[in-house]
N, C-alpha and C. Protein backbone atom coordinates (compact mmCIF):
# COMPACT_ATOMS: atom_id res chain seq x y z
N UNK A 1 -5.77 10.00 2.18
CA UNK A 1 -5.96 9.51 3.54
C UNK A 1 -5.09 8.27 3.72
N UNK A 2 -4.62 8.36 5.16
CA UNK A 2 -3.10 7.34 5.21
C UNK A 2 -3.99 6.70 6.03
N UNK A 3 -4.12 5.05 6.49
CA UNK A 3 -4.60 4.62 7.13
C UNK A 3 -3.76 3.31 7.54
N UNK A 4 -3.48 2.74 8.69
CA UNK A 4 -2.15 1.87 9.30
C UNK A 4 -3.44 0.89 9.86
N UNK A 5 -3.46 -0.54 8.95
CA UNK A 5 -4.49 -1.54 8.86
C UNK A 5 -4.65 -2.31 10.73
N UNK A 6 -5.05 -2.50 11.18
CA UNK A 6 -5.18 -2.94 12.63
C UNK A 6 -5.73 -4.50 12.35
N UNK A 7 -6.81 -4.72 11.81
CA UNK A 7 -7.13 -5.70 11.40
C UNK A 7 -8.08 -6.34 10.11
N UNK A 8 -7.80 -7.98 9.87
CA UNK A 8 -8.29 -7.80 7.93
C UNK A 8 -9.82 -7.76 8.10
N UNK A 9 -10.52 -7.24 9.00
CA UNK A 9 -11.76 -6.95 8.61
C UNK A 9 -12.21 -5.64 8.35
N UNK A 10 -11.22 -4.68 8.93
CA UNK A 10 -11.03 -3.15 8.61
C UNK A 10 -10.55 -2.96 7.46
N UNK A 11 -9.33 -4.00 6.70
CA UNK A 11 -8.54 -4.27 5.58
C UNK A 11 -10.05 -4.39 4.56
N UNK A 12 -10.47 -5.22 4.77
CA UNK A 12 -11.62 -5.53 4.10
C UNK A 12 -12.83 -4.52 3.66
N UNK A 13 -12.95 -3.98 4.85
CA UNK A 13 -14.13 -2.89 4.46
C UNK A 13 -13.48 -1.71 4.24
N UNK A 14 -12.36 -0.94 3.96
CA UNK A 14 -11.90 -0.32 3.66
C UNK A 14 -11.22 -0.38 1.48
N UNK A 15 -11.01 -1.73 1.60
CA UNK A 15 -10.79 -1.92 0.22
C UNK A 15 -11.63 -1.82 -1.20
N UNK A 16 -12.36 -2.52 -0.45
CA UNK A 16 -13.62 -2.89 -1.04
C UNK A 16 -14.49 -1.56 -2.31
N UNK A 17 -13.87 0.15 -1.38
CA UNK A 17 -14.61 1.34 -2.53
C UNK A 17 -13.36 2.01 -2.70
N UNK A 18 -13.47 2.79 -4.66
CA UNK A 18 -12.54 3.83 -4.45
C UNK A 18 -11.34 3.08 -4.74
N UNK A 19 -10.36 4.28 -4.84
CA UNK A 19 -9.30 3.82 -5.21
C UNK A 19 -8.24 3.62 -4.17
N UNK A 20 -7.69 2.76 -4.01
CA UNK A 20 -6.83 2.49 -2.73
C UNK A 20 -5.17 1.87 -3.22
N UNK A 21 -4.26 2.59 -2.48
CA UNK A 21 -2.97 1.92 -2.46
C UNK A 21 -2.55 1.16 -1.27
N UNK A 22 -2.53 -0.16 -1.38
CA UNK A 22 -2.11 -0.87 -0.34
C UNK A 22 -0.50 -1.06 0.28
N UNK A 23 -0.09 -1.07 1.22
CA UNK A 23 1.38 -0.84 1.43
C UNK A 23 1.91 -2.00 2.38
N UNK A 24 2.23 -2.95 1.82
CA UNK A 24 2.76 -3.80 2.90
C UNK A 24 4.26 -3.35 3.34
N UNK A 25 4.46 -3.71 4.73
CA UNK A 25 6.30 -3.15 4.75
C UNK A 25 5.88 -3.61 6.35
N UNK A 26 7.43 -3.25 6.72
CA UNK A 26 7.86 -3.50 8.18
C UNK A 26 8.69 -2.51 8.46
N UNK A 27 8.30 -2.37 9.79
CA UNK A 27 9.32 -1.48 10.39
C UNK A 27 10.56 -1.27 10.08
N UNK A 28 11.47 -2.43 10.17
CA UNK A 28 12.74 -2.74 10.12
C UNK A 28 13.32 -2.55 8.97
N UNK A 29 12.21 -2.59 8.27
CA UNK A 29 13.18 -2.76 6.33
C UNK A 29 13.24 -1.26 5.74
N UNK A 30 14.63 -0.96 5.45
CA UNK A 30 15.59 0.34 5.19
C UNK A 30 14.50 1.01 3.71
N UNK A 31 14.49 -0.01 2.56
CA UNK A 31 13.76 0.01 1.70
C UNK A 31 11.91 1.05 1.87
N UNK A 32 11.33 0.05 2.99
CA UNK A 32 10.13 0.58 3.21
C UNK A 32 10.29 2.04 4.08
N UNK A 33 10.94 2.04 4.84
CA UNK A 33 11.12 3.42 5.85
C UNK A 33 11.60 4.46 4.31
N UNK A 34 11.97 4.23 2.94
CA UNK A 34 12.42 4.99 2.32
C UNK A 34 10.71 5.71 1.46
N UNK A 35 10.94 4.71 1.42
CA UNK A 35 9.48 4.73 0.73
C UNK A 35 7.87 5.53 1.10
N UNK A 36 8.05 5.40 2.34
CA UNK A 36 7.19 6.12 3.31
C UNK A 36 7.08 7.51 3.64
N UNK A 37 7.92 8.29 2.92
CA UNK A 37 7.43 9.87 3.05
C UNK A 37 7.28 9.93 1.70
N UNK A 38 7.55 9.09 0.31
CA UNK A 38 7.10 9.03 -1.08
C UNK A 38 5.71 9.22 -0.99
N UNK A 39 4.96 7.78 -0.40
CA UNK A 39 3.77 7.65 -0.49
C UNK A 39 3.00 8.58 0.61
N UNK A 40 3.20 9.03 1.78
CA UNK A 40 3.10 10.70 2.16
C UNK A 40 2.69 11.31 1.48
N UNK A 41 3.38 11.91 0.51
CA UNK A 41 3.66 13.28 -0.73
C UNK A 41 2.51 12.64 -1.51
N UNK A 42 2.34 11.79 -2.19
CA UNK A 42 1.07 11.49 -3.12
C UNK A 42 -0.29 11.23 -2.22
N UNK A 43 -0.18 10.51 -1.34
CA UNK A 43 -1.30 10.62 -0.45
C UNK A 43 -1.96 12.01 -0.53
N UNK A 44 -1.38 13.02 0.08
CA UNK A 44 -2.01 14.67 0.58
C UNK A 44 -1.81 15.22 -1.04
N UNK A 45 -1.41 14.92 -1.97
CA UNK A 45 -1.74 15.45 -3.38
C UNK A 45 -2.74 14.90 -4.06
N UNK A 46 -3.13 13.91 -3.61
CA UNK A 46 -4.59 12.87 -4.01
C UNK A 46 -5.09 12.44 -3.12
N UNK A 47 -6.47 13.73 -2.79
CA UNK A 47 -6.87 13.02 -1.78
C UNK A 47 -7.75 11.73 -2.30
N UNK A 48 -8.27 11.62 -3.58
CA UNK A 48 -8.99 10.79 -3.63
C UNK A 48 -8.57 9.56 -3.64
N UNK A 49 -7.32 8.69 -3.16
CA UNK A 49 -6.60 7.72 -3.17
C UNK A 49 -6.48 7.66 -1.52
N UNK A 50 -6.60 6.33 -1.60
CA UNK A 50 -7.18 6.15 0.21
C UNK A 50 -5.82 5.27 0.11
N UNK A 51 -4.67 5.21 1.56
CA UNK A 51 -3.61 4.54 1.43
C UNK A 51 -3.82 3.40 2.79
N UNK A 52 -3.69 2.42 2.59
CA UNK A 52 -3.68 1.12 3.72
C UNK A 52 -1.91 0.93 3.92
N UNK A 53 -1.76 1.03 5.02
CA UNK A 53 -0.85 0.46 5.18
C UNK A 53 -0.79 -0.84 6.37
N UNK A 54 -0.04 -1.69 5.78
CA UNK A 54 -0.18 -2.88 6.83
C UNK A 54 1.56 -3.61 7.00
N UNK A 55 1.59 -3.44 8.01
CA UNK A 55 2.84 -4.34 9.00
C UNK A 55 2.87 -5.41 8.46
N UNK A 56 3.52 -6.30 7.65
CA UNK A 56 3.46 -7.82 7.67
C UNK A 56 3.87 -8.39 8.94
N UNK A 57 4.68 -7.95 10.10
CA UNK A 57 5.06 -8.38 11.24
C UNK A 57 3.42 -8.58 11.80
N UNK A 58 2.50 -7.77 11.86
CA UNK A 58 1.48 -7.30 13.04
C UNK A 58 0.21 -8.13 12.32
N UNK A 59 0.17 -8.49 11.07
CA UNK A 59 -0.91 -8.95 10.07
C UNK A 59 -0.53 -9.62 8.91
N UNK A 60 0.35 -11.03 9.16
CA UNK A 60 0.97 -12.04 7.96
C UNK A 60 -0.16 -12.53 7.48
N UNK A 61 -1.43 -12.72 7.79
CA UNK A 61 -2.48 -13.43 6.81
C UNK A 61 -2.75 -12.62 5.95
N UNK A 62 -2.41 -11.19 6.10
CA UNK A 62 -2.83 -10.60 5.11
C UNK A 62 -2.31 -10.27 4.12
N UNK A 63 -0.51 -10.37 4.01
CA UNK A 63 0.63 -10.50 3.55
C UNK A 63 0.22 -12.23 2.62
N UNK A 64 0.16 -13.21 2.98
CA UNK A 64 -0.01 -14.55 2.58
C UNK A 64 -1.20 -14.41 1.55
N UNK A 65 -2.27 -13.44 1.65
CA UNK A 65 -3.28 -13.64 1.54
C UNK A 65 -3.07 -13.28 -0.56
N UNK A 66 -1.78 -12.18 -0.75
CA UNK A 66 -1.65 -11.80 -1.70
C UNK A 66 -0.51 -12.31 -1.95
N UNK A 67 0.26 -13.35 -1.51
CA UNK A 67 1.64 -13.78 -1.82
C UNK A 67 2.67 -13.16 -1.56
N UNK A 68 2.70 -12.22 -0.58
CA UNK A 68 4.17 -11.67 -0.31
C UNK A 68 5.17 -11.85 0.46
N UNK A 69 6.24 -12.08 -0.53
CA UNK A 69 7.23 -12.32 -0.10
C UNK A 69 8.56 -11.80 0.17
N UNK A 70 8.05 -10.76 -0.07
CA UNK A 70 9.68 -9.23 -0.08
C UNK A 70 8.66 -7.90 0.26
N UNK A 71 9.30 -7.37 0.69
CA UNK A 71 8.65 -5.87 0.60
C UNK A 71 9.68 -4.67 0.78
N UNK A 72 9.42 -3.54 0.18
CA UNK A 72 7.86 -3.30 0.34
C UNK A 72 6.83 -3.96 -1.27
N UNK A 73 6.35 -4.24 -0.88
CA UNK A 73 4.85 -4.47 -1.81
C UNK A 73 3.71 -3.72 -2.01
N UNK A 74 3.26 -3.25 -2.72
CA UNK A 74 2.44 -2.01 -3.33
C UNK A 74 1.30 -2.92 -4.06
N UNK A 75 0.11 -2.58 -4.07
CA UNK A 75 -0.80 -2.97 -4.62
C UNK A 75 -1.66 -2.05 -4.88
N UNK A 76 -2.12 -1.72 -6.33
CA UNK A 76 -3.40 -0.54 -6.87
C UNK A 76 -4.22 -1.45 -6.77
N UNK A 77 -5.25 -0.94 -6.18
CA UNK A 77 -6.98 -1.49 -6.37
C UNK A 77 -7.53 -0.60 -6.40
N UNK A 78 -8.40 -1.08 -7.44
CA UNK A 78 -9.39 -0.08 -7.83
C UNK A 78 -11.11 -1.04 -7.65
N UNK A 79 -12.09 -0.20 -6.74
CA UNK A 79 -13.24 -0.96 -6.37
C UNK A 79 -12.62 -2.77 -6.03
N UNK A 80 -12.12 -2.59 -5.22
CA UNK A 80 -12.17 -4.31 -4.70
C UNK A 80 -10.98 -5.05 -5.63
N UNK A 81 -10.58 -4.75 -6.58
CA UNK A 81 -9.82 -5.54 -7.47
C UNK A 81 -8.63 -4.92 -7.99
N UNK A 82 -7.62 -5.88 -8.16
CA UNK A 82 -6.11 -5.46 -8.04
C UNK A 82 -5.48 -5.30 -9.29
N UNK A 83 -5.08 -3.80 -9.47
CA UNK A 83 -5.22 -3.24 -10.80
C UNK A 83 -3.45 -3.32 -11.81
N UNK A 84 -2.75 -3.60 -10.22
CA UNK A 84 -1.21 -3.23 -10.66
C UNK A 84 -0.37 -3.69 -9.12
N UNK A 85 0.75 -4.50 -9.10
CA UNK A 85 1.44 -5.02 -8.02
C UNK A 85 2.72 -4.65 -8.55
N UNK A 86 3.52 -4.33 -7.15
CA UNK A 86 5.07 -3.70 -7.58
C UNK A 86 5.67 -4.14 -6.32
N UNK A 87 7.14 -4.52 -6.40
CA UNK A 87 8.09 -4.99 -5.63
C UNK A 87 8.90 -3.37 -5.25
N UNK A 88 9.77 -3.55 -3.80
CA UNK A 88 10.47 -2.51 -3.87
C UNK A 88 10.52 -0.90 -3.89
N UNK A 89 11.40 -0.13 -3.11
CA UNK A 89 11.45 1.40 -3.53
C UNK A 89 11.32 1.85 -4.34
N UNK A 90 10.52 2.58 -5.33
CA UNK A 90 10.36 3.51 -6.15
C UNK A 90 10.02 5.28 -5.59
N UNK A 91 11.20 6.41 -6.85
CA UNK A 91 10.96 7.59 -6.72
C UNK A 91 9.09 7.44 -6.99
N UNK A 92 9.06 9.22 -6.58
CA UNK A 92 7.69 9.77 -6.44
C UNK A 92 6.98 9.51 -7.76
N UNK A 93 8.27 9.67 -9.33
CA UNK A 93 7.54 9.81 -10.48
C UNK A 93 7.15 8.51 -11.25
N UNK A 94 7.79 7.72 -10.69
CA UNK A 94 7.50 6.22 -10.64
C UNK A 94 6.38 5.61 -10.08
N UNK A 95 6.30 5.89 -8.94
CA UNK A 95 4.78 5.46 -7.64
C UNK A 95 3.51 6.15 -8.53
N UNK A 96 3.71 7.35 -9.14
CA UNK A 96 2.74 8.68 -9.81
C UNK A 96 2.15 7.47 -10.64
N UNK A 97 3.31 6.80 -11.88
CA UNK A 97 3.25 5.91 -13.16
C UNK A 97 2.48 4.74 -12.81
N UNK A 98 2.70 3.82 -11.75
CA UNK A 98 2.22 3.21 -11.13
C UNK A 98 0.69 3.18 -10.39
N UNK A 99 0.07 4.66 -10.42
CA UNK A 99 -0.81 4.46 -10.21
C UNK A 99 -1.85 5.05 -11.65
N UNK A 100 -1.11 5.20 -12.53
CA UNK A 100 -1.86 6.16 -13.64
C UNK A 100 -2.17 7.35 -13.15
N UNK A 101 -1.16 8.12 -12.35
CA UNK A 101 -1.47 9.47 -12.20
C UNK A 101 -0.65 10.86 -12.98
């Protein structure tokens, strides 16, 4: 399940169970638009991995909130807590490695 964050209290109660990949990025950046039919393809092959994605343009506290400063930025959480952080485009079999799948 792909989910495009609106605000950090939805961020919040959404994180909080389960396993979740967080996706910071922006529209504009060549990098993240690459990246975004990657995390697609693993999304609908796992459903049990819930995907957040959040705009740093539309929601910077929530970007600040984890220190980011480039993106795209990837974050594994698992139940509430942050299991694995990654900078940058990565292939599908990489993102897979990245999540222990």
């Amino acid at each position: 399940m792909i989910v495009h964050i609106e605000s950090t209290k939805q961020y919040d109660e959404l994180l909080a169970k389960g396993e979740v990949l967080v996706d910071f990025f922006a529209t504009w950046c060549g990098p993240c638009n690459m990246l975004s039919p990657v995390i697609e393809q693993v999304a609908a092959e796992h459903p049990e991995l819930t995907v957040l994605k959040i705009d740093v343009d539309e929601l910077p506290t929530l970007a600040q909130r984890y220190g980011v400063a480039s993106i795209p930025t990837l974050l594994h959480v698992q139940d509430g807590q942050v299991k694995n952080q990654a900078l940058g485009f990565m292939p599908k079999p990489r993102l897979l490695a990245f999540l222990g799948k």
